[in-house]
Protein backbone atom coordinates (compact mmCIF):
# COMPACT_ATOMS: atom_id res chain seq x y z
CA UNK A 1 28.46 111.03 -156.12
CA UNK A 2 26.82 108.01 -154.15
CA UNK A 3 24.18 108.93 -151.49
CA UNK A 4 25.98 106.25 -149.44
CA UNK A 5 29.66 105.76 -147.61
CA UNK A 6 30.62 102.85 -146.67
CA UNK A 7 26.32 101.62 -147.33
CA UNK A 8 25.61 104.16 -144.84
CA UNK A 9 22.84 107.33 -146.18
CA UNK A 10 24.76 110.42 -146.54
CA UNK A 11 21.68 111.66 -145.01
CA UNK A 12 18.73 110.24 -142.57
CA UNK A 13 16.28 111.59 -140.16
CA UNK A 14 14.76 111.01 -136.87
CA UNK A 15 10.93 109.77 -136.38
CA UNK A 16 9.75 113.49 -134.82
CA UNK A 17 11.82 114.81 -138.17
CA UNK A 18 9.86 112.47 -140.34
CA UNK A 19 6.80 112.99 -138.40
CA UNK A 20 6.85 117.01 -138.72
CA UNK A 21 7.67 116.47 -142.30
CA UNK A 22 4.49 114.81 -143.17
CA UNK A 23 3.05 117.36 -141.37
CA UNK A 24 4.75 120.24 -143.63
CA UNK A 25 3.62 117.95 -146.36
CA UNK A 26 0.55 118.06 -145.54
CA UNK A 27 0.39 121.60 -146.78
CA UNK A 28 3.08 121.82 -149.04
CA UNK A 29 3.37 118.55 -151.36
CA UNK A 30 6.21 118.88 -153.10
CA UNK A 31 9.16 120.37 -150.87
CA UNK A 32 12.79 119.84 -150.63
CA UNK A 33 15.73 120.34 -148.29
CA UNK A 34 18.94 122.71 -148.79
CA UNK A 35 21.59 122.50 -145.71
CA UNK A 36 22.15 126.02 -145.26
CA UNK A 37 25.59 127.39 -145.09
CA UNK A 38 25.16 129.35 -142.11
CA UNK A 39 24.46 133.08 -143.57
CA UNK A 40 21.11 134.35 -142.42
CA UNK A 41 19.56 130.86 -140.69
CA UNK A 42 23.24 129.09 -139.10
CA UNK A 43 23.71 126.03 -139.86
CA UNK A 44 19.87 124.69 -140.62
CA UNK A 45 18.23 122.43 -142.65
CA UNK A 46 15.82 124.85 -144.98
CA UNK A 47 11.95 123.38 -145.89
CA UNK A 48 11.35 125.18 -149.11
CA UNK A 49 8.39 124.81 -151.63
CA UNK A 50 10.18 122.45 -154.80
CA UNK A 51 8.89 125.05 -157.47
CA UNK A 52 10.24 128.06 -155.36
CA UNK A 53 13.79 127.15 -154.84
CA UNK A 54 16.37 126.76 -157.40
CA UNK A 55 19.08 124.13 -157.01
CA UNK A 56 22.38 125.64 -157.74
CA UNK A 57 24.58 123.96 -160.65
CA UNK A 58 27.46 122.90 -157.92
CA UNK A 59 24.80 122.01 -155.14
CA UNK A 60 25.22 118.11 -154.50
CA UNK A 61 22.08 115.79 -153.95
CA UNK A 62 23.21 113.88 -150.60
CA UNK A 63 19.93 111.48 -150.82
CA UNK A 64 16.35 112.19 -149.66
CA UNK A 65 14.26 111.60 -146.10
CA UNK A 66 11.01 110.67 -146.46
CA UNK A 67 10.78 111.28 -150.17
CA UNK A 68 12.19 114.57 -149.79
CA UNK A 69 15.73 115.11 -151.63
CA UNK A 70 18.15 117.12 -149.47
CA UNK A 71 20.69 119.17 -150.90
CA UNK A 72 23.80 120.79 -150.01
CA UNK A 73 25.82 123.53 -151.75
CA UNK A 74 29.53 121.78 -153.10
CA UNK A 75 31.79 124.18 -151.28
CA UNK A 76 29.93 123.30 -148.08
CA UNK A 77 29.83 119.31 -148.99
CA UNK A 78 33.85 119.47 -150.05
CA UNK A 79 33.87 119.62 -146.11
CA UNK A 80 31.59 117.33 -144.91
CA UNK A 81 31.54 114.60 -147.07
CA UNK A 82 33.23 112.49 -144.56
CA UNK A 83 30.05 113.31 -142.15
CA UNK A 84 26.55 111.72 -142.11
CA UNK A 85 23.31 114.01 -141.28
CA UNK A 86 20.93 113.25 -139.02
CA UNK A 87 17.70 115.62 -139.49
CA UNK A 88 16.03 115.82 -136.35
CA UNK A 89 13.39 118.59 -135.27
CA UNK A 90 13.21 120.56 -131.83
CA UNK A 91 11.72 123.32 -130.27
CA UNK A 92 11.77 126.55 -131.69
CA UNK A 93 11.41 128.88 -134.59
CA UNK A 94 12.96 127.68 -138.33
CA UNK A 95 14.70 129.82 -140.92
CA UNK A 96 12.79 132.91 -142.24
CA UNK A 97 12.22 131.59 -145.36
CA UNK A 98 11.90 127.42 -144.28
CA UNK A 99 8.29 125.96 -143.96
CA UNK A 100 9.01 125.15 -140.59
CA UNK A 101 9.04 128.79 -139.13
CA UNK A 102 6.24 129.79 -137.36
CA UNK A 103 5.39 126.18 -136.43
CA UNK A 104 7.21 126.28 -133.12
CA UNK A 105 9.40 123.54 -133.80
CA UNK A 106 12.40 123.78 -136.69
CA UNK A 107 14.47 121.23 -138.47
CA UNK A 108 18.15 120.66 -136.71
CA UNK A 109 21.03 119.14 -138.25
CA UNK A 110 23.11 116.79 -136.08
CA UNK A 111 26.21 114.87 -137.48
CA UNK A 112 28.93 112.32 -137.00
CA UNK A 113 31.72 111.42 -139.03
CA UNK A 114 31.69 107.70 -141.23
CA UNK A 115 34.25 105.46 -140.58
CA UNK A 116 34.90 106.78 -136.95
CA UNK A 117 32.98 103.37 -135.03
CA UNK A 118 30.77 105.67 -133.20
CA UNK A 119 27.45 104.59 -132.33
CA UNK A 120 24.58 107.65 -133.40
CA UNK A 121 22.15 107.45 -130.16
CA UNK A 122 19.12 108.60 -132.34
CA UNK A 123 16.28 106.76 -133.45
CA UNK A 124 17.04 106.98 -137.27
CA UNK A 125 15.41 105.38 -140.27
């Protein structure tokens, strides 16, 4: 599976995503990202410690931000592989178990679909 459609990331984040992410990092070195399915947390991007999480045989790899792989479990990419993520970060609490709760600001997933000629109006890198 390419990271890429089309030479577009399957996955990129804003500047306040990459921004708090350094800031995570600065605390926790080695993380990574799992798009949640929308169980327990909805539909967030989870900030988990590398060594703590375990990526699931059928999870796909959609690229990294900042250094950081993000994941995504295969029944959940089966429906959005036709859709780029956009990490961004706004006010609030994260998921229970993410490294961003308890920071006052959380990771949020926004998306749009490849191929569609829409312009994304955030700041992305």
């Amino acid at each position: 599976m390419a990271d890429t459609v089309a030479g577009e990331p399957r996955v990129v984040a804003t500047e306040a995503a990459l921004a708090f992410l350094r800031e995570i990092q600065a605390d926790h070195p080695d993380i990574l990202f799992h798009q949640s399915g929308g169980c327990c947390d909805g539909s967030s991007p989870m900030c988990y410690p590398a060594n703590e999480y375990r990526v699931g045989e059928t999870d796909v790899k959609l690229g990294e931000i900042g250094g950081v792989p993000v994941y995504i479990s295969g029944s959940q990419f089966a429906v959005w592989q036709h859709t780029q993520l956009i990490i961004d970060v706004v006010p609030g609490r994260g998921g229970m178990f993410s490294l961003d709760n308890g920071r006052e600001r959380r990771f949020l997933t926004r998306s749009r679909l490849f191929g569609g000629g829409e312009a994304c109006a955030l700041p992305v890198r």
